[in-house]
C-alpha atoms as a PDB file:
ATOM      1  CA  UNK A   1       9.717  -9.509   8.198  1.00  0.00           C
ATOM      2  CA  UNK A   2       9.560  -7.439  11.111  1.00  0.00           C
ATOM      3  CA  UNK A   3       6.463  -5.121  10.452  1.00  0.00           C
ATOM      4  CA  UNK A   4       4.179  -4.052  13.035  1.00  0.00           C
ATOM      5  CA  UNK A   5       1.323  -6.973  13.673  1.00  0.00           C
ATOM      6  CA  UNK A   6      -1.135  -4.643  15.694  1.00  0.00           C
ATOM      7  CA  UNK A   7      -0.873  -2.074  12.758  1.00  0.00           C
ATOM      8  CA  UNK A   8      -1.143  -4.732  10.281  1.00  0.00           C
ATOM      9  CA  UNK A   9      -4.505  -5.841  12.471  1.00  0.00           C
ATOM     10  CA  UNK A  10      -6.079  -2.526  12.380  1.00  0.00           C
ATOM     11  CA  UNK A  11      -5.422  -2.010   8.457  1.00  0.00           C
ATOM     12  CA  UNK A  12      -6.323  -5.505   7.754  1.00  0.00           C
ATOM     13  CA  UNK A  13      -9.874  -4.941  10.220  1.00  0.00           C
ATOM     14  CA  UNK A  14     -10.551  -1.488   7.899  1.00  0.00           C
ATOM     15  CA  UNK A  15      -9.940  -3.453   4.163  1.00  0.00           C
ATOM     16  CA  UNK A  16     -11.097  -6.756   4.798  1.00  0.00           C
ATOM     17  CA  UNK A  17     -14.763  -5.706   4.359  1.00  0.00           C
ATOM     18  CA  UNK A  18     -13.755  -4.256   0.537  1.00  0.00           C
ATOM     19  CA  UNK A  19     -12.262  -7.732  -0.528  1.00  0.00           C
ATOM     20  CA  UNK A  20      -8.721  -7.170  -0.023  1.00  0.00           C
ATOM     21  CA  UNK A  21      -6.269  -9.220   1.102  1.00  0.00           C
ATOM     22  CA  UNK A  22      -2.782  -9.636   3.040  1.00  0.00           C
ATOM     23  CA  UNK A  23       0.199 -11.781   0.964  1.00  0.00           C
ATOM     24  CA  UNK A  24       4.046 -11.555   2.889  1.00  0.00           C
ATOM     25  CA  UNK A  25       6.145 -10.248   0.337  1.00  0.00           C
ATOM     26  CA  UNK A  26       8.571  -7.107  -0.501  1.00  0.00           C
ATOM     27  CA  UNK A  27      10.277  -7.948   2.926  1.00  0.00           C
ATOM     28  CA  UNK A  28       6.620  -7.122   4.370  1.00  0.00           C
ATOM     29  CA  UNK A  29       2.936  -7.736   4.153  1.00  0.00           C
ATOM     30  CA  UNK A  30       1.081  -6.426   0.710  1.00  0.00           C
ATOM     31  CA  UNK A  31      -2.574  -5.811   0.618  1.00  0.00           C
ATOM     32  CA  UNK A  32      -3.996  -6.854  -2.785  1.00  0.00           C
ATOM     33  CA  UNK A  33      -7.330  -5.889  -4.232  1.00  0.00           C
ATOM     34  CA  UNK A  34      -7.973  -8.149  -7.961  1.00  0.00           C
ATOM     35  CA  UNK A  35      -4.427  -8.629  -7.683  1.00  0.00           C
ATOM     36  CA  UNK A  36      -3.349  -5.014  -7.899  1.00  0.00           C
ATOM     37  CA  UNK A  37      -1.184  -4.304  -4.759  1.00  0.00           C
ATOM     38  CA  UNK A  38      -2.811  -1.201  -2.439  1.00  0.00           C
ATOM     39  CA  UNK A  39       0.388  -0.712   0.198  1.00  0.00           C
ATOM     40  CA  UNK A  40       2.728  -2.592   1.822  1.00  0.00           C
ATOM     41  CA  UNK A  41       3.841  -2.591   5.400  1.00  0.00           C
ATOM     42  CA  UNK A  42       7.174  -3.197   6.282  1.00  0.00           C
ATOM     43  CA  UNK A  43       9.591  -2.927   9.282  1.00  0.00           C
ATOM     44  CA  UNK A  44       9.912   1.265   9.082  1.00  0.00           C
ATOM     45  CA  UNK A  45       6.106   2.209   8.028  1.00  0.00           C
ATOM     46  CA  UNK A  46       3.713   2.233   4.864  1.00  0.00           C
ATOM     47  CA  UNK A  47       4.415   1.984   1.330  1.00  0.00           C
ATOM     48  CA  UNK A  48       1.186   3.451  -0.147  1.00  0.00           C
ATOM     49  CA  UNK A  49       0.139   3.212  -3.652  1.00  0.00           C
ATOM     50  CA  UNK A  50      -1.783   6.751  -4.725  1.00  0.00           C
ATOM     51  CA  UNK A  51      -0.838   6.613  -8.593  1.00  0.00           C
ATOM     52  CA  UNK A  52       0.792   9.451 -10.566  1.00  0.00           C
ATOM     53  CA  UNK A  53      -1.864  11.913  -9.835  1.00  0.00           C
ATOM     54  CA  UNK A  54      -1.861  11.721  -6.416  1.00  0.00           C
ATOM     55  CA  UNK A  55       1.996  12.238  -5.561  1.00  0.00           C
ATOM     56  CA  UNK A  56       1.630  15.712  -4.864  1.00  0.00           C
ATOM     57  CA  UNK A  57      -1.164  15.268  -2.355  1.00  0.00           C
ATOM     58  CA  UNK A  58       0.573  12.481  -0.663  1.00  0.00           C
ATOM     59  CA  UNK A  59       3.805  14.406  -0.513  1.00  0.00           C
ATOM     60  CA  UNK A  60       2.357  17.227   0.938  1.00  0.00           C
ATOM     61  CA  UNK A  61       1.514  14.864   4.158  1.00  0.00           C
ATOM     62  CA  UNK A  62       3.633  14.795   7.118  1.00  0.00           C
ATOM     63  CA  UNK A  63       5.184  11.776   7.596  1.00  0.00           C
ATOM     64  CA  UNK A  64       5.334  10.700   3.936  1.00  0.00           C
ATOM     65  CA  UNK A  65       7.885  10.742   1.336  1.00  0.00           C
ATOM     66  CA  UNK A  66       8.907   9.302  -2.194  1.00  0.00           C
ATOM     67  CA  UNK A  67       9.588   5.562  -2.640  1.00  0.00           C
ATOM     68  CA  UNK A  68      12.825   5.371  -4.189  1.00  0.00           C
ATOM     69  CA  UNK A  69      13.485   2.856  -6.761  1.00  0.00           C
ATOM     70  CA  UNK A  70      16.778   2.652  -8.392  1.00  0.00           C
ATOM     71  CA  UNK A  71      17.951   5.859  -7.074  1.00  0.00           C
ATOM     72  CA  UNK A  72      14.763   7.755  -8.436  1.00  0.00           C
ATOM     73  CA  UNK A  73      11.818   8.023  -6.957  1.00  0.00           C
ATOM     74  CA  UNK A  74       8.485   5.578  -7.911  1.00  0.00           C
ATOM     75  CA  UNK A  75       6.085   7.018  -9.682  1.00  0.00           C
ATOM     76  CA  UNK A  76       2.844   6.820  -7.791  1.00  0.00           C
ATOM     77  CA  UNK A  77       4.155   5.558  -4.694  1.00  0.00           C
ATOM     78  CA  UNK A  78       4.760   7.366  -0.929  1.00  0.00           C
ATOM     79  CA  UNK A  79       6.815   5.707   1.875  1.00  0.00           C
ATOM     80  CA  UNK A  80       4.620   7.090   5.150  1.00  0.00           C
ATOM     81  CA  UNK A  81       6.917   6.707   8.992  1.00  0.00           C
ATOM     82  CA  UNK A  82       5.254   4.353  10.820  1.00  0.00           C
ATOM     83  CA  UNK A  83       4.786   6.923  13.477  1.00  0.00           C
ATOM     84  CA  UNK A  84       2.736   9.119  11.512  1.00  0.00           C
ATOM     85  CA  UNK A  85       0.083   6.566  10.980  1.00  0.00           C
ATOM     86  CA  UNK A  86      -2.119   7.232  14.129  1.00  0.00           C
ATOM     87  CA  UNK A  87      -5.400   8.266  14.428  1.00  0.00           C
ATOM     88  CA  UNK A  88      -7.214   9.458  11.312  1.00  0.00           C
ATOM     89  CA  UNK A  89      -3.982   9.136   9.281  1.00  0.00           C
ATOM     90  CA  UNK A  90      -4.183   5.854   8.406  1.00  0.00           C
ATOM     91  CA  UNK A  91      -7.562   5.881   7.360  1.00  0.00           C
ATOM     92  CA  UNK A  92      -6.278   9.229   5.020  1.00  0.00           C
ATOM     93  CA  UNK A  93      -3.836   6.811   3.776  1.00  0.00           C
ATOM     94  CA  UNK A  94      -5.699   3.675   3.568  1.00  0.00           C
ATOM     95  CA  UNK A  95      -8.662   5.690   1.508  1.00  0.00           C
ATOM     96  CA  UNK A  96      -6.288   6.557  -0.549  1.00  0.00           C
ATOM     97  CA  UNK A  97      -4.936   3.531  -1.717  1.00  0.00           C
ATOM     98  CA  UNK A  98      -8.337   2.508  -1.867  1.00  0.00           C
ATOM     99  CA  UNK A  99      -9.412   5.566  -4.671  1.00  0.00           C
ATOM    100  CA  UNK A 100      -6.479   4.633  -6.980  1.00  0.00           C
ATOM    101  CA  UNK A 101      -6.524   1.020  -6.807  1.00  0.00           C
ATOM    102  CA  UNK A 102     -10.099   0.713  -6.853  1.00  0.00           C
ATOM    103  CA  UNK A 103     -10.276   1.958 -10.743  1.00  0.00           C
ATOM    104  CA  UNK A 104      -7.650  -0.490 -12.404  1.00  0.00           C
ATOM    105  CA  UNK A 105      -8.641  -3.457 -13.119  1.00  0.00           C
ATOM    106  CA  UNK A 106      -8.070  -6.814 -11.995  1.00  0.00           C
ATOM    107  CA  UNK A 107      -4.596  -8.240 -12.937  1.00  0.00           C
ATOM    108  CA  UNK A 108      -5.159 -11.370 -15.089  1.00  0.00           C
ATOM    109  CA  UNK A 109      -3.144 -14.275 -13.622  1.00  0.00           C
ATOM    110  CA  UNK A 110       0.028 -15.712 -15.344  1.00  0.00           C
ATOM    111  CA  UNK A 111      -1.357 -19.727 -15.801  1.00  0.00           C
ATOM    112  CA  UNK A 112       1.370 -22.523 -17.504  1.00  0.00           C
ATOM    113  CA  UNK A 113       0.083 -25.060 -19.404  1.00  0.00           C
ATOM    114  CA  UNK A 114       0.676 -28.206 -18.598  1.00  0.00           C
ATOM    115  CA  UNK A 115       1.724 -30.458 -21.961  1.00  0.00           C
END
């Protein structure tokens, strides 16, 4: 996992104070809010969760572009460059993250019973 630390410092210093968290996984580090996963950072930039509605919007950013998953792209999902997250840009994207995510609610936990 070779994503950027001092990145992953500033967004985790701007989301902390809303109750989300950092968990490595997807080859990078996932913020989580309830559970629901905001963005993750990875070696090349952002994955950003904005939901279906928000695609267009995102798009229209520089820097970002669809996720691709299984040769189409994810629905509700940007890939942002790394190098166009300076300044105000990553708090653009990190608010945004924020406005979709914040409305779903919290993922219910798989338990296992033990017999």
């Amino acid at each position: 996992m070779a994503y950027n630390e001092v990145l992953a410092d500033r967004i985790t210093t701007r989301l902390a104070p809303r109750g989300v968290t950092a968990k490595k996984m997807f080859a990078g580090l996932t913020f989580l809010w309830q559970d629901n996963a905001l963005l993750n950072l990875y070696d090349e930039g952002l994955m950003v969760r904005v939901g279906p509605d928000g695609m267009d919007r995102a798009l229209a950013r520089r820097g970002a572009k669809p996720l691709p998953s299984r040769g189409k792209p994810a629905n509700g999902w940007v890939l942002v460059a790394e190098k166009s997250l300076h300044g105000d840009a990553l708090d653009y994207w990190l608010d945004s993250a924020w406005a979709f995510v914040a409305e779903l609610p919290p993922k219910k936990r798989k338990t296992t019973a033990k017999k």
